[in-house]
N, C-alpha and C. Protein backbone atom coordinates (compact mmCIF):
# COMPACT_ATOMS: atom_id res chain seq x y z
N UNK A 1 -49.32 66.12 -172.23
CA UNK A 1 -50.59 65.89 -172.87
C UNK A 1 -51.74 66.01 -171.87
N UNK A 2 -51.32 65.81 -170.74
CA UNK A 2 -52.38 65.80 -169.52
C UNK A 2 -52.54 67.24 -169.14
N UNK A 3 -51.77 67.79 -168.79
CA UNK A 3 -51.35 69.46 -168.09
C UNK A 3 -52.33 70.78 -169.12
N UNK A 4 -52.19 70.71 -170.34
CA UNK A 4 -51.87 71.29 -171.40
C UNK A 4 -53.27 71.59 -171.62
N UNK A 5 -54.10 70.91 -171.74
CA UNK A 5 -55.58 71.36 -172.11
C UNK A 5 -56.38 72.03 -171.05
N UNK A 6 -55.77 71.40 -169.75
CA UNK A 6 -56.58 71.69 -168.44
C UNK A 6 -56.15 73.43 -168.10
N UNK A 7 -54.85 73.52 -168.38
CA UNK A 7 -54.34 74.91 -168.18
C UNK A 7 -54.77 75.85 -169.03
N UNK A 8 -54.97 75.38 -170.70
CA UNK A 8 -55.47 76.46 -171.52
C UNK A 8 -56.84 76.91 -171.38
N UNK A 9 -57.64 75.92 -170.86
CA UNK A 9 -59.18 76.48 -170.31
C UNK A 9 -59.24 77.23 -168.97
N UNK A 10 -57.98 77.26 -168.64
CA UNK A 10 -58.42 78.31 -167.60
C UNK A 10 -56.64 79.83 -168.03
N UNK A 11 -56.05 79.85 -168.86
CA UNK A 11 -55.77 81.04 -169.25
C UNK A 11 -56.00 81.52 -170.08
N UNK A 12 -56.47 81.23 -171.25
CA UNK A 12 -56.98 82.02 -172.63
C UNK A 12 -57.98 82.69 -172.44
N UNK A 13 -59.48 82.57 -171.12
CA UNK A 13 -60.38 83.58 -170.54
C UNK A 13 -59.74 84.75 -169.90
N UNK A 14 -58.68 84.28 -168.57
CA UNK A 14 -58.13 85.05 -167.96
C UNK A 14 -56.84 86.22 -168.91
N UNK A 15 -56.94 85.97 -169.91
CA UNK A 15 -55.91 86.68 -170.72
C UNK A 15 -56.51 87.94 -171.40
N UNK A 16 -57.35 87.19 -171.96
CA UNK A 16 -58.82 88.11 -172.32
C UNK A 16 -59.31 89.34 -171.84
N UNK A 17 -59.49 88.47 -169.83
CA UNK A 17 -60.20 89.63 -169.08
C UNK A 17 -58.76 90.44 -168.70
N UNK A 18 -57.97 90.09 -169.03
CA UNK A 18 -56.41 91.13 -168.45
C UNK A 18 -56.18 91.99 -169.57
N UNK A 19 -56.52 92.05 -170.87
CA UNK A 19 -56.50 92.98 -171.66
C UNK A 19 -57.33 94.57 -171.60
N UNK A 20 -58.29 94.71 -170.77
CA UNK A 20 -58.66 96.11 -170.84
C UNK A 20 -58.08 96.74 -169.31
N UNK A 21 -57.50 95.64 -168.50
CA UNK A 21 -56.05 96.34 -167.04
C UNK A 21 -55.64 96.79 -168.23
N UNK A 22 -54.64 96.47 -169.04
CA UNK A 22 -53.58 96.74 -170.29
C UNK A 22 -54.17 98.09 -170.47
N UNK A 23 -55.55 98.09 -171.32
CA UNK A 23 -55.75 99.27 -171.79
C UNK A 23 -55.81 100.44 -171.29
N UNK A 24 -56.18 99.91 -170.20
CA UNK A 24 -56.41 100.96 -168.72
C UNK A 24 -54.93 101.83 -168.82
N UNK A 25 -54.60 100.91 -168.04
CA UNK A 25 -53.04 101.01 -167.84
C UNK A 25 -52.20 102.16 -168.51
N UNK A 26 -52.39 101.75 -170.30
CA UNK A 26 -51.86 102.76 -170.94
C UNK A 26 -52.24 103.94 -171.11
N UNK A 27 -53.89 103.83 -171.48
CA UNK A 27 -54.38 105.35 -171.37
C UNK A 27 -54.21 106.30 -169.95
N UNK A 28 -54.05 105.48 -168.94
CA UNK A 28 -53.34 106.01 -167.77
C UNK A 28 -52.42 106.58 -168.17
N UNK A 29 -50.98 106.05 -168.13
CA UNK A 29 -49.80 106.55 -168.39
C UNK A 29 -50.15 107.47 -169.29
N UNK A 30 -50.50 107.55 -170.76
CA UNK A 30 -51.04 108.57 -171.88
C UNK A 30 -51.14 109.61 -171.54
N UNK A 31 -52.27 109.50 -170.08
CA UNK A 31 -52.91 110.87 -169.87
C UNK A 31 -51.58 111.42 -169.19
N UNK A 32 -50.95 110.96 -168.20
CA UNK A 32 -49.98 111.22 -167.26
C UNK A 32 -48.97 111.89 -168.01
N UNK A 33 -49.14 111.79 -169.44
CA UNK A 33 -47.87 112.35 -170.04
C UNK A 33 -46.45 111.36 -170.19
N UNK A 34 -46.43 109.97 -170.21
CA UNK A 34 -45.62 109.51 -169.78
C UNK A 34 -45.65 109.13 -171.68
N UNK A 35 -44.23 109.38 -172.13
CA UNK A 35 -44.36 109.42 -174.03
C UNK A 35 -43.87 108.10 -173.97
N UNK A 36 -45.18 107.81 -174.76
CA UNK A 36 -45.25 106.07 -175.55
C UNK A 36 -45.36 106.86 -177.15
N UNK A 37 -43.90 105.61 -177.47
CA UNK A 37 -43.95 105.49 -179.33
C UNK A 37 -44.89 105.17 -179.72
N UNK A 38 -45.70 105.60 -181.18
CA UNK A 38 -46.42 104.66 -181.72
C UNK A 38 -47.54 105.61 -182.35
N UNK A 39 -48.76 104.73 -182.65
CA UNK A 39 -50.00 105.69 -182.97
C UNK A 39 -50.71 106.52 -181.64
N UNK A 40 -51.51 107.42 -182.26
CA UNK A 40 -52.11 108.14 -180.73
C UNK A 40 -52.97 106.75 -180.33
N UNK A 41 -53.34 107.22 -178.81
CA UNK A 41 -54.03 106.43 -178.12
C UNK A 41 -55.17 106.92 -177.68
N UNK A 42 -55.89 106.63 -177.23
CA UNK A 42 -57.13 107.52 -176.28
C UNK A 42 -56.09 108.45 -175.29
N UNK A 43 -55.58 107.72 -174.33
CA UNK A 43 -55.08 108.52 -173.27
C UNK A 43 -54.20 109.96 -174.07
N UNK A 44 -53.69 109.55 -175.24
CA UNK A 44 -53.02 111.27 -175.65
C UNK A 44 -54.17 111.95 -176.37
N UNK A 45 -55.25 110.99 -177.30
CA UNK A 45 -56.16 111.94 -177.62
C UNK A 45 -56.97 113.04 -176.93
N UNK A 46 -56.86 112.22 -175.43
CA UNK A 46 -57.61 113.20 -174.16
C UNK A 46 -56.59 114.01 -173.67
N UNK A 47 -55.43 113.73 -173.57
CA UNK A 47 -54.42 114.88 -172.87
C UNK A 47 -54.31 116.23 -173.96
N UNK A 48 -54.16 115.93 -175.05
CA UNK A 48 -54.31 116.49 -176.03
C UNK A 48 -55.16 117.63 -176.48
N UNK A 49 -56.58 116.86 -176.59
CA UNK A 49 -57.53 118.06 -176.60
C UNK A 49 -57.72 118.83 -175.51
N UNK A 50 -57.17 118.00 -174.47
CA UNK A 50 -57.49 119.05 -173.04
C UNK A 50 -56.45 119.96 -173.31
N UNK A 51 -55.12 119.95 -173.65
CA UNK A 51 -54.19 121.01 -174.17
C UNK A 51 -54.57 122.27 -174.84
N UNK A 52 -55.06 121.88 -176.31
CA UNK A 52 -55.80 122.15 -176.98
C UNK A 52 -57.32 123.49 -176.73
N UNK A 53 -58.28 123.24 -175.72
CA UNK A 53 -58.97 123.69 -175.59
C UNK A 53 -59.49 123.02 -173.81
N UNK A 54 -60.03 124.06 -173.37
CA UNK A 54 -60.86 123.45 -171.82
C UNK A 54 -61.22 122.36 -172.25
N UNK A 55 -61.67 121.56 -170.84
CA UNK A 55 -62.64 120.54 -170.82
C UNK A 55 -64.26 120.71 -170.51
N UNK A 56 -64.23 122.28 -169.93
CA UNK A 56 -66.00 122.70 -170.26
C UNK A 56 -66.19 123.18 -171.27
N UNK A 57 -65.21 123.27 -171.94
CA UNK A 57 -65.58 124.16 -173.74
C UNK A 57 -66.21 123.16 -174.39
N UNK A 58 -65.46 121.85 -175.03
CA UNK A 58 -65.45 120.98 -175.85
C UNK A 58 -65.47 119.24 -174.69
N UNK A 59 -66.33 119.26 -173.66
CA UNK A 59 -66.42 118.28 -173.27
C UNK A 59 -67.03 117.13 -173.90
N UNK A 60 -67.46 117.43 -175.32
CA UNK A 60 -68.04 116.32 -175.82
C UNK A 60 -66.76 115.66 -176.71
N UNK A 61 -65.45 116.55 -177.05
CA UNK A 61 -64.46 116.05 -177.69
C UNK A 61 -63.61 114.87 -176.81
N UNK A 62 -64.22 114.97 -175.75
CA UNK A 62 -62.86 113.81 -174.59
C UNK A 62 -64.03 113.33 -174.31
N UNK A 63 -65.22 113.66 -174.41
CA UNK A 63 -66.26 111.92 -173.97
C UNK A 63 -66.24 111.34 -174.81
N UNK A 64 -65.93 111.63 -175.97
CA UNK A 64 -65.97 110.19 -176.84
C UNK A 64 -64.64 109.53 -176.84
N UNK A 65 -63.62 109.75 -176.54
CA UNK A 65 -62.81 108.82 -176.54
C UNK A 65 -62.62 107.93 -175.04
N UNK A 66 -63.01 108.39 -174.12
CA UNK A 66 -63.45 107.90 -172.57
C UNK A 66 -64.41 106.68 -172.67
N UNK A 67 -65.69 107.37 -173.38
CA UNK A 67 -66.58 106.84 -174.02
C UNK A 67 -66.34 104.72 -174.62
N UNK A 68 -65.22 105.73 -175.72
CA UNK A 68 -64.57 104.56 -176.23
C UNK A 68 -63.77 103.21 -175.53
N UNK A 69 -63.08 104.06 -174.28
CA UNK A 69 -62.41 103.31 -173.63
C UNK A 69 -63.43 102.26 -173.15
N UNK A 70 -64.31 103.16 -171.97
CA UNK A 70 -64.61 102.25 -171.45
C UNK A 70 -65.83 100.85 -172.08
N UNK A 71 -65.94 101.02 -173.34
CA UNK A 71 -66.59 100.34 -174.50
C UNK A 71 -66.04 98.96 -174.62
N UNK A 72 -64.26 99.52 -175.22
CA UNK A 72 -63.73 98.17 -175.40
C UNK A 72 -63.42 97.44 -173.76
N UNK A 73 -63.33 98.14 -172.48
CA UNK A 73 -62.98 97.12 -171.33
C UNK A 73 -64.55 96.30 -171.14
N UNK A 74 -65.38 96.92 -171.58
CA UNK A 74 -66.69 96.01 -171.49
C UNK A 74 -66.92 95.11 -172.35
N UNK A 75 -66.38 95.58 -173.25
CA UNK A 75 -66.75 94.43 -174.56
C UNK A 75 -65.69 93.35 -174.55
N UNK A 76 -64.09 93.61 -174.08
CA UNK A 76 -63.31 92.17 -173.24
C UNK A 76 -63.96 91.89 -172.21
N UNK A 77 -64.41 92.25 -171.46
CA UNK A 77 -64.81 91.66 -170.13
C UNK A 77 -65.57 90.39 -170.25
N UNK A 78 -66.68 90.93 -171.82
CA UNK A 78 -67.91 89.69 -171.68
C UNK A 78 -67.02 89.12 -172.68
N UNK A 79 -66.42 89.14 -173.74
CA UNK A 79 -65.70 87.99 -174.42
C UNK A 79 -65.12 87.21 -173.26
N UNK A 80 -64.49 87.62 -172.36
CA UNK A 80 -63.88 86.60 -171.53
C UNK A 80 -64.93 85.74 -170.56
N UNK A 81 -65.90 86.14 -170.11
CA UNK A 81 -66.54 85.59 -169.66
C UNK A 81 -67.40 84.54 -170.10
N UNK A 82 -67.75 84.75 -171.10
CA UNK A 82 -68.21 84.30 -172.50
C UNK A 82 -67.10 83.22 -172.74
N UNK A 83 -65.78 83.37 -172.56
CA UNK A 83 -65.13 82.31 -172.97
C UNK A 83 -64.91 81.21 -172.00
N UNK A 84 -65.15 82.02 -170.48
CA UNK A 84 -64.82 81.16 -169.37
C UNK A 84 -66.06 80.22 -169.49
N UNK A 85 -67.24 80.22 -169.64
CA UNK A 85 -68.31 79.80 -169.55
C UNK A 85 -68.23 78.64 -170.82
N UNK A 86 -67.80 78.64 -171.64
CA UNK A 86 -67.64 77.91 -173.03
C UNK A 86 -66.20 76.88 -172.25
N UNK A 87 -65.38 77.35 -171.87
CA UNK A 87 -64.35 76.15 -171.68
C UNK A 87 -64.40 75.81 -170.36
N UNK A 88 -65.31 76.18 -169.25
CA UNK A 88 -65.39 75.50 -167.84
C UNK A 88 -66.61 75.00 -168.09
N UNK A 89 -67.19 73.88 -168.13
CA UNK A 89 -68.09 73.36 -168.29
C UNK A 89 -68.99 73.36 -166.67
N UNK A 90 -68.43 73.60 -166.03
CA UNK A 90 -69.52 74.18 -164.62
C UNK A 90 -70.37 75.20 -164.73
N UNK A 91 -70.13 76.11 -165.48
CA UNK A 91 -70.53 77.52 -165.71
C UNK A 91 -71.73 77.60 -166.90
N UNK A 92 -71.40 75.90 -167.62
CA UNK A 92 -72.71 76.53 -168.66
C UNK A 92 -74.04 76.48 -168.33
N UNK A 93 -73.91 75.49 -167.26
CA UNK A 93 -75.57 75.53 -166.73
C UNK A 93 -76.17 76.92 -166.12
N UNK A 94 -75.75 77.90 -165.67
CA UNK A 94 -76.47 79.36 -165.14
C UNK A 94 -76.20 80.30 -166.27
């Protein structure tokens, strides 16, 4: 009962900010060619169209999913921070 609250305010931020490593991660591998089951991802949508056609032909077809990526690692980044600031009570004063 003691351990339990003190620990969840400090991993449920840090879990947060470890989700767009994750995303990273995969669209890495994606691009690398390394075959993940499942729905497409960014990383095959970009290996893909680069297959598909150059990347000076249709460079606006792989900025938007790049685009995208780096969208959602920004948009976890401030949820987590955002969350660290809400459950460390040191942080709400700045």
């Amino acid at each position: 009962r003691y351990l339990a609250p003190r620990i969840g305010a400090v991993l449920i931020p840090q879990i947060v900010v470890l989700i767009p490593t994750y995303v990273f991660l995969e669209a890495t591998l994606a691009f690398l060619g390394v075959p993940i089951e499942g729905p497409p991802t960014w990383g095959t949508l970009v290996i893909q169209l680069g297959a598909r056609s150059s990347y000076f032909d249709d460079y606006a077809l792989v900025l938007i999913p790049l685009g995208l990526l780096l969208l959602t690692g920004f948009a976890f980044a401030l949820v987590g921070m955002g969350m660290e600031r809400y459950f460390e009570p040191r942080l709400r004063d700045r």
